[in-house]
N, C-alpha and C. Protein backbone atom coordinates (compact mmCIF):
# COMPACT_ATOMS: atom_id res chain seq x y z
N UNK A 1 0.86 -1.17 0.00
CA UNK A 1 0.00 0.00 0.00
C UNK A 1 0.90 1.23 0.00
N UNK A 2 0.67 2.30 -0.87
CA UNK A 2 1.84 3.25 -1.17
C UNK A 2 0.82 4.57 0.22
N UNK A 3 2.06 5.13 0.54
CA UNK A 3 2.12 6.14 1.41
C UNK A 3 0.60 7.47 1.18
N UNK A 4 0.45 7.53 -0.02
CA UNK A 4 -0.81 8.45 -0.06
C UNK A 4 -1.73 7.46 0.59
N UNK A 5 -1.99 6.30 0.02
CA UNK A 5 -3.19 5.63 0.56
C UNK A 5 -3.32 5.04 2.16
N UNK A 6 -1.90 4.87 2.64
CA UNK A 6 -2.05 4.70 4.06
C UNK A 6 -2.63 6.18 4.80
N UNK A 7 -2.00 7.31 4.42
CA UNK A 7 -2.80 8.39 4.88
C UNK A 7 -4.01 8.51 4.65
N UNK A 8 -4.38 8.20 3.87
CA UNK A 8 -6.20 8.17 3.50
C UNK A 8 -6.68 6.96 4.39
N UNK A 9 -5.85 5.99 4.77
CA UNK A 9 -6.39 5.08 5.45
C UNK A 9 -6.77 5.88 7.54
N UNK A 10 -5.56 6.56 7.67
CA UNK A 10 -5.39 7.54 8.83
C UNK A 10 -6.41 8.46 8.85
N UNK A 11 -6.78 8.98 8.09
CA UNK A 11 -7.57 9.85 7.63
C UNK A 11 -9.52 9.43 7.81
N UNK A 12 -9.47 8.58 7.57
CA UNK A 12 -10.82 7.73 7.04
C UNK A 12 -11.12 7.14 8.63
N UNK A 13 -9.94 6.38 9.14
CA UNK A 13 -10.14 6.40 10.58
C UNK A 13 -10.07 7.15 11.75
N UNK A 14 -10.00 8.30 11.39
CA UNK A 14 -9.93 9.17 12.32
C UNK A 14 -11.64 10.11 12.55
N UNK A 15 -12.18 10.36 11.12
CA UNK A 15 -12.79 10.64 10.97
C UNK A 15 -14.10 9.49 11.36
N UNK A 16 -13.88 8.22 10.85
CA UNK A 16 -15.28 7.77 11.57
C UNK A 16 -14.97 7.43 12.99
N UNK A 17 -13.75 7.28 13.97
CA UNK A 17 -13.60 7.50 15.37
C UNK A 17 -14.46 8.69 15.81
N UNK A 18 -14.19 9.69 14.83
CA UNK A 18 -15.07 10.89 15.63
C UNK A 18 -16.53 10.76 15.70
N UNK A 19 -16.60 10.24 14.60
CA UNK A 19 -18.25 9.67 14.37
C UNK A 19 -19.04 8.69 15.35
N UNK A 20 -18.00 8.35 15.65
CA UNK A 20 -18.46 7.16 16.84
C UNK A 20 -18.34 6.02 16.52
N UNK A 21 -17.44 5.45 15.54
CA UNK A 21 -17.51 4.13 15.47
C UNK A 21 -16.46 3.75 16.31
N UNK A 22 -16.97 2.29 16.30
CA UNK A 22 -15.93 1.19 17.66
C UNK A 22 -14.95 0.40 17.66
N UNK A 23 -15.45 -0.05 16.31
CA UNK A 23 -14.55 -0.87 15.27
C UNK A 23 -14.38 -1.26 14.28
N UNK A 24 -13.04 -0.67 13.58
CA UNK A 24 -12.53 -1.25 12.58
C UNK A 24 -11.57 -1.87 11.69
N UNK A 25 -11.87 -1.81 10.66
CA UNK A 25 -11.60 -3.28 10.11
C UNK A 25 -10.28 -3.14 8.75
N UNK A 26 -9.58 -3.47 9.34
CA UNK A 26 -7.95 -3.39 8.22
C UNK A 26 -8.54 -5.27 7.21
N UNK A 27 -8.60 -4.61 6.42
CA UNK A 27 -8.50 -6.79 5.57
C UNK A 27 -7.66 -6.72 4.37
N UNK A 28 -6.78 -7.70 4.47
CA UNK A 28 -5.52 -8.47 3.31
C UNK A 28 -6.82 -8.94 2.25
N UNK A 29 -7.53 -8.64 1.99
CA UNK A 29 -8.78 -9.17 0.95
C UNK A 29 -8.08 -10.05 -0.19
N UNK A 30 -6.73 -10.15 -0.48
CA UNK A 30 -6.15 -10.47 -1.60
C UNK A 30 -5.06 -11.75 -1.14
N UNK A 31 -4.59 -11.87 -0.09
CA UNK A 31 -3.87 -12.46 0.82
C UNK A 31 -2.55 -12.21 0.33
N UNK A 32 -2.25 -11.18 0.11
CA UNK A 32 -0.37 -10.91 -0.76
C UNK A 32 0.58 -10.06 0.11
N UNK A 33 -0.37 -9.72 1.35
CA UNK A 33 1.00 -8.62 2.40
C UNK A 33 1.79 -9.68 3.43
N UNK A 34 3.18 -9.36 3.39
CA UNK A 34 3.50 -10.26 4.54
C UNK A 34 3.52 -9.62 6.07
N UNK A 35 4.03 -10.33 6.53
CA UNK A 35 3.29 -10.55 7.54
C UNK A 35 3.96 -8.88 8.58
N UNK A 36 5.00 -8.86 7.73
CA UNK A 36 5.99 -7.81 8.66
C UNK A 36 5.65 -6.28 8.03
N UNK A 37 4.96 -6.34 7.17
CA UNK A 37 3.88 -4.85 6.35
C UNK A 37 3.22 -4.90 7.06
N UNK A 38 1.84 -6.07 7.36
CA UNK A 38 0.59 -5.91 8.21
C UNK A 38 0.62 -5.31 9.64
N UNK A 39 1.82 -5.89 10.24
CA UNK A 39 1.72 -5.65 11.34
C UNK A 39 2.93 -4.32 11.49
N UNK A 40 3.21 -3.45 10.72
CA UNK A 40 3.59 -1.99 10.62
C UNK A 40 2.65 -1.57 10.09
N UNK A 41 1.54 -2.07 9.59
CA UNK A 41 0.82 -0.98 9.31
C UNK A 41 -0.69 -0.80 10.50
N UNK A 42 -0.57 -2.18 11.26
CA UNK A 42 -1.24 -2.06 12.78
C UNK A 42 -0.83 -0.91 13.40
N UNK A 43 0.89 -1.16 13.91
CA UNK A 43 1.20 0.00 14.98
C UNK A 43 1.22 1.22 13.78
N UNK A 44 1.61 1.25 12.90
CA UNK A 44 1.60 3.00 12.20
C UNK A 44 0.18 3.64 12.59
N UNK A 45 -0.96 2.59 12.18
CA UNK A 45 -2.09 2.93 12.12
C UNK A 45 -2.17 3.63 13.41
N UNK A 46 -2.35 2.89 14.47
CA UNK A 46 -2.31 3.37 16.13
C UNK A 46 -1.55 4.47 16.30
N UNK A 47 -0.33 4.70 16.19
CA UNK A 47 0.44 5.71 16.56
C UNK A 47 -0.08 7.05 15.31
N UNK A 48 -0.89 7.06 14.38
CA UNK A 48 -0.84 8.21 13.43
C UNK A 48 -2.67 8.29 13.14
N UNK A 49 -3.11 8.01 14.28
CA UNK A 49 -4.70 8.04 13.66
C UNK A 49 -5.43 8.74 15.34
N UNK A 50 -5.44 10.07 15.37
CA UNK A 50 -5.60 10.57 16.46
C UNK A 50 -7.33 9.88 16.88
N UNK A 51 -7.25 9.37 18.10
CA UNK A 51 -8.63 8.65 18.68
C UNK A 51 -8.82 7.24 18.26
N UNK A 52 -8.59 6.39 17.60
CA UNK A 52 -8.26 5.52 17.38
C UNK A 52 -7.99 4.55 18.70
N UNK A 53 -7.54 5.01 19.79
CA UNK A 53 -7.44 4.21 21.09
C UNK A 53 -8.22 3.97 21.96
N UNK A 54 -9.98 4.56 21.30
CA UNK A 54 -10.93 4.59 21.90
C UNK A 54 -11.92 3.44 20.92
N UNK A 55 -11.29 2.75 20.12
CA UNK A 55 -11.95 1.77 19.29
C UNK A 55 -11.00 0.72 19.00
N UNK A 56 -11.66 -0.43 18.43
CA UNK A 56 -11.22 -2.07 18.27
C UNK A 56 -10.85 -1.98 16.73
N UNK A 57 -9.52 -1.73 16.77
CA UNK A 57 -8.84 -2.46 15.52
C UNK A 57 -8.94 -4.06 14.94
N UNK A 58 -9.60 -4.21 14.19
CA UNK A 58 -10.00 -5.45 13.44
C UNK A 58 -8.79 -5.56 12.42
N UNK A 59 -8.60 -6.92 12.39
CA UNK A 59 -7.86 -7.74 10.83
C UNK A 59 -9.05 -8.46 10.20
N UNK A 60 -8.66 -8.77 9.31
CA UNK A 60 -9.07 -9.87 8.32
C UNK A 60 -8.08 -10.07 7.48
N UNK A 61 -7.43 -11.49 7.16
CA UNK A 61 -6.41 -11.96 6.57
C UNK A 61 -6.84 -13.02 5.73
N UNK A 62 -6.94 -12.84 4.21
CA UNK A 62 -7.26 -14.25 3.69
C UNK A 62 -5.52 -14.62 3.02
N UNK A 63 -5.42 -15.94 2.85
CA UNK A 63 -4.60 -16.80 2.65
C UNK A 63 -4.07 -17.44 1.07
N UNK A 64 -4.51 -16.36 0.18
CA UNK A 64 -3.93 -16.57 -0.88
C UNK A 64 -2.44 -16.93 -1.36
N UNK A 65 -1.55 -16.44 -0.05
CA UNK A 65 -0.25 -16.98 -0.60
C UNK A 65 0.17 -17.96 1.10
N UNK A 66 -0.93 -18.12 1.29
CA UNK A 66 -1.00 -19.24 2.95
C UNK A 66 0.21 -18.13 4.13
N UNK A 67 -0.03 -17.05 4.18
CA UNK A 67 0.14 -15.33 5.02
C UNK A 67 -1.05 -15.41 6.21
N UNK A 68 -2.25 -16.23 5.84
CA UNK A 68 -2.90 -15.87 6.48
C UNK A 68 -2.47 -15.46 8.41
N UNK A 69 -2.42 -17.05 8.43
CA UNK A 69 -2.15 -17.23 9.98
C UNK A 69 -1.37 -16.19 10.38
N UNK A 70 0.36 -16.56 9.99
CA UNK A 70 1.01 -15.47 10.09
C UNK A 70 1.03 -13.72 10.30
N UNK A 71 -0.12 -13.50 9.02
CA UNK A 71 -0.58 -11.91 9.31
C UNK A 71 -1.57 -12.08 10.70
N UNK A 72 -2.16 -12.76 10.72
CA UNK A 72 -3.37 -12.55 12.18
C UNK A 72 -2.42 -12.53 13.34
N UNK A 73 -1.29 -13.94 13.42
CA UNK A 73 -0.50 -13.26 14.70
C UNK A 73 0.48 -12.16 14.70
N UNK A 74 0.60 -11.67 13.55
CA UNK A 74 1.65 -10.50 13.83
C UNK A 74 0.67 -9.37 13.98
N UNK A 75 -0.81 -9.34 13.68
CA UNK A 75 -1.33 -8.75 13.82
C UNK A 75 -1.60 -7.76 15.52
N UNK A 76 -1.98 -8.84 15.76
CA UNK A 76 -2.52 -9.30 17.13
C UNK A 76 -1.42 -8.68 18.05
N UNK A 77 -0.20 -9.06 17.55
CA UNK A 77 1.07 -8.61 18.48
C UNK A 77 1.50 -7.41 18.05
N UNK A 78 0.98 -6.95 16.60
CA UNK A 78 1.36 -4.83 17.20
C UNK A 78 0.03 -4.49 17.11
N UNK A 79 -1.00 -5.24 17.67
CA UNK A 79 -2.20 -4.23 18.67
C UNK A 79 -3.60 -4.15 18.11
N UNK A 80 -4.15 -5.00 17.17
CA UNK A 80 -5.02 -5.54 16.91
C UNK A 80 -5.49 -6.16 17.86
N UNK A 81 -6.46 -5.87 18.34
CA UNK A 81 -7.89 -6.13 19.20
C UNK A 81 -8.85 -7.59 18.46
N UNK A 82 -9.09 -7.38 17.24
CA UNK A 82 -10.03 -8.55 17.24
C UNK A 82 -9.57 -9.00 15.78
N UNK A 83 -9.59 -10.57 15.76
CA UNK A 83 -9.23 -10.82 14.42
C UNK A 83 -10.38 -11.78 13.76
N UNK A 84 -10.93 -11.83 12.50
CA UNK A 84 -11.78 -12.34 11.86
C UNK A 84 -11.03 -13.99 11.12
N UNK A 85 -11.93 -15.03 11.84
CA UNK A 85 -11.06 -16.11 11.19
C UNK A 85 -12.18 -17.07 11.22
N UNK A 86 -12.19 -18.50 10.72
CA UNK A 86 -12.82 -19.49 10.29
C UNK A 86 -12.45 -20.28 11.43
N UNK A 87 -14.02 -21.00 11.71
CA UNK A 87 -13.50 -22.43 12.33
C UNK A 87 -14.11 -23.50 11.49
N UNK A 88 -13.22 -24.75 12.06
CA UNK A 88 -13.36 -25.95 10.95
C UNK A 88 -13.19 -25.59 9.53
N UNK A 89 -12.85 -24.72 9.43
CA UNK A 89 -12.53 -24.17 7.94
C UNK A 89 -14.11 -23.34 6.68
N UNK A 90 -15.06 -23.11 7.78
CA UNK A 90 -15.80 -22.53 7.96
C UNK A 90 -16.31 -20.99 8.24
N UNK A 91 -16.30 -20.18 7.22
CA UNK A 91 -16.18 -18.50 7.58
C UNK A 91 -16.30 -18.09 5.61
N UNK A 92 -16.27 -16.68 6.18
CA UNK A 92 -16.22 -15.91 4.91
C UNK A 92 -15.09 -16.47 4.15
N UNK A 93 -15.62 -17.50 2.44
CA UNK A 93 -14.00 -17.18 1.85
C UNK A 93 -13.28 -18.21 1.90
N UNK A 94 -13.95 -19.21 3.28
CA UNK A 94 -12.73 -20.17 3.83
C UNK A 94 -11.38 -19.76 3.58
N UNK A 95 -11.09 -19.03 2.91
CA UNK A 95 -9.72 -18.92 2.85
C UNK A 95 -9.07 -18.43 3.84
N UNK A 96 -9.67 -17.34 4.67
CA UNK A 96 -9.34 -17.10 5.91
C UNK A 96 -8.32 -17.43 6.80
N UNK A 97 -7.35 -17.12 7.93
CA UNK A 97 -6.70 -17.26 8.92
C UNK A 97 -7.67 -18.36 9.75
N UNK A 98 -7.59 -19.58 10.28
CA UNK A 98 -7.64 -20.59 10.83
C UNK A 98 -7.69 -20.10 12.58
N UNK A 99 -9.03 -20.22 12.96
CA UNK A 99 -9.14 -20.18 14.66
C UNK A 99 -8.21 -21.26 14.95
N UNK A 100 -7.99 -22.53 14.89
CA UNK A 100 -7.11 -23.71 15.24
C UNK A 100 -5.59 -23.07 14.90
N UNK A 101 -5.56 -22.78 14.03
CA UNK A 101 -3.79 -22.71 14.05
C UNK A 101 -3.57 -21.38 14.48
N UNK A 102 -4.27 -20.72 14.49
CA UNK A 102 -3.84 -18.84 15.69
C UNK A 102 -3.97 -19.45 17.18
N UNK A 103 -4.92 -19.99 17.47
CA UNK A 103 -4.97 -20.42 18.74
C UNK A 103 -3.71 -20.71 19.64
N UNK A 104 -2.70 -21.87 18.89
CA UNK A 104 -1.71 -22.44 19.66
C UNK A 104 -0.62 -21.09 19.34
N UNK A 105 -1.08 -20.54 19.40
CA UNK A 105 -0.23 -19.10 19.42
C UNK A 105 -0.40 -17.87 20.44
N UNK A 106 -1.54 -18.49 21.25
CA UNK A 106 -2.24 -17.55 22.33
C UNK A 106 -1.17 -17.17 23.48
N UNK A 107 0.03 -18.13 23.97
CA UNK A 107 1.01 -17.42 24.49
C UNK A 107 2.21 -16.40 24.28
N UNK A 108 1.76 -16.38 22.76
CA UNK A 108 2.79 -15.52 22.29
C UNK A 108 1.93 -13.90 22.10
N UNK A 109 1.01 -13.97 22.60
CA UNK A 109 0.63 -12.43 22.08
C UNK A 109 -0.40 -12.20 23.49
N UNK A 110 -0.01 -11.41 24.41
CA UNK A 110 -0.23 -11.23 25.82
C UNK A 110 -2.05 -10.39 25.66
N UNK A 111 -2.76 -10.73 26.11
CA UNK A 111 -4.06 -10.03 26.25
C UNK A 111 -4.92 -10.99 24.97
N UNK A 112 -4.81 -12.04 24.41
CA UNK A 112 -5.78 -12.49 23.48
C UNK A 112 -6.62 -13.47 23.61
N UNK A 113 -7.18 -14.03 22.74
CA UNK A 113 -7.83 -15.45 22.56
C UNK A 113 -8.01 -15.76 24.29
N UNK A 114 -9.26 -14.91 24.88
CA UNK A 114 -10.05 -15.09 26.14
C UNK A 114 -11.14 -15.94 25.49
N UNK A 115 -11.12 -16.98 24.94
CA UNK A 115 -12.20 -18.14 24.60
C UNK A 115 -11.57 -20.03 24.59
N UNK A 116 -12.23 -20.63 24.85
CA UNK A 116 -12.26 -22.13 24.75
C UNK A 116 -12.14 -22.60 23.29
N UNK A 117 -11.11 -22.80 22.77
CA UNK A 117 -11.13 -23.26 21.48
C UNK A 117 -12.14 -24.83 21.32
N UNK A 118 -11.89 -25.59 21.82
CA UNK A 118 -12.84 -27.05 22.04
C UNK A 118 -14.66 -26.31 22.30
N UNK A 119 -14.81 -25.49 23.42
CA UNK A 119 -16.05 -25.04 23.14
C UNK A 119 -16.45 -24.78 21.52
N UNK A 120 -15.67 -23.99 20.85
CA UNK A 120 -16.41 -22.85 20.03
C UNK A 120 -16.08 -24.12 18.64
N UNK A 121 -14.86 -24.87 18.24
CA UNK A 121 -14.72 -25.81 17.87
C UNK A 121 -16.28 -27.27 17.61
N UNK A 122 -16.35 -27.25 18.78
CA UNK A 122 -17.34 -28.26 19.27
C UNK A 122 -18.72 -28.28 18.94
N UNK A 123 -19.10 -26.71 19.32
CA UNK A 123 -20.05 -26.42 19.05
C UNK A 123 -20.47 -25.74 17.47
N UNK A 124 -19.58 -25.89 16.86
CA UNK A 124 -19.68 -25.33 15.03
C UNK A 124 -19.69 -27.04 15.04
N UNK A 125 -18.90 -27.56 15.35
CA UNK A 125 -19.58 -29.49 14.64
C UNK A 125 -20.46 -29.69 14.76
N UNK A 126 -21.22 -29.49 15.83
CA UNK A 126 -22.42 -29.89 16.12
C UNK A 126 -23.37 -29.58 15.75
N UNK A 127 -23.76 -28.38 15.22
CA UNK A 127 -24.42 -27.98 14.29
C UNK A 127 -23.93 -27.94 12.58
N UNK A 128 -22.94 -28.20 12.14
CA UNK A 128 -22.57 -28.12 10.74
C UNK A 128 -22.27 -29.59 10.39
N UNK A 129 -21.54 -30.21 11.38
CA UNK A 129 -21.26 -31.61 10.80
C UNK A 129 -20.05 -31.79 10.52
N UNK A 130 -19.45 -30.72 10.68
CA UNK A 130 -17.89 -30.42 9.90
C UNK A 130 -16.63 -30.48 11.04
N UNK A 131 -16.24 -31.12 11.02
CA UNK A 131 -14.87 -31.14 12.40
C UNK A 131 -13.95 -30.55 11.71
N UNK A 132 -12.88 -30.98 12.73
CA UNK A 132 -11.63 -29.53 12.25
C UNK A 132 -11.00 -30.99 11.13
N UNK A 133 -10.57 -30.55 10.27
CA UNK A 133 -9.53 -31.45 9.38
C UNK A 133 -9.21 -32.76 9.77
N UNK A 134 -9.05 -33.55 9.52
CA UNK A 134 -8.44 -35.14 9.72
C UNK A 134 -6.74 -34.22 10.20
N UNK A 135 -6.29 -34.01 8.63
CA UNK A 135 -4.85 -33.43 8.44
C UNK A 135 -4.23 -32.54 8.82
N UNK A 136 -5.35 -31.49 9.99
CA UNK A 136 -4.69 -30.18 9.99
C UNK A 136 -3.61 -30.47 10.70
N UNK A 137 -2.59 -29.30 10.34
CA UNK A 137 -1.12 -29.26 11.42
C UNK A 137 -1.05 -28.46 12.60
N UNK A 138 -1.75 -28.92 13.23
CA UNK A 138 -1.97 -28.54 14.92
C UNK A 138 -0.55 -28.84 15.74
């Protein structure tokens, strides 16, 4: 993303902060940033978007070049609040960042993933039918 458009991105969030919104939403829609862009453009965002600390920075990471995971935890660790991901491979896109494989990552990024993965896991089978992968690499 070239430098005019991150300012328009500063810009755009600053302005609906004032508006009152709570949270929003940064998304890799294309899955092509790595992982060490996304998460400079988390903290830039924070440090250059006046009010911004009064609302929930969202990701969304799809996995076109398999970045996903990766961008959600680097996300998460310069200051992303909430991240949008699939369980059982289930979500917008499926292509998505993986609740199962961010999960075993919950000690590396201090303040996150306050949920039961087996609950929320458990309870998408049970109604869909769909378990997590035979193959996944857990």
């Amino acid at each position: 993303m070239g430098p005019d458009r991150i300012e328009f991105l500063y810009q755009i969030f600053k302005e609906v902060t004032k508006a009152g919104a709570t949270t929003m939403s940064i998304a890799d829609t294309e899955g092509i940033t790595m992982p060490f862009e996304f998460g400079k453009l988390i903290v830039d965002t924070k440090a250059n978007t006046p009010g911004v600390e009064n609302a929930i920075i969202a990701v969304h990471c799809h996995n076109d070049l398999r970045h996903a995971t990766a961008n959600t935890i680097e996300d998460a660790r310069a200051g992303a609040r909430q991240v949008e991901v699939t369980i059982n491979g289930i979500g917008e896109r499926a292509g998505n960042a993986s609740l199962e494989e961010n999960f075993h990552h919950e000690n590396d990024i201090p303040g996150t993933f306050h949920l039961t993965i087996e609950t929320s896991v458990d309870l998408l089978t049970k109604f869909s039918n769909v378990g997590i992968q035979f193959s996944i690499a857990l």
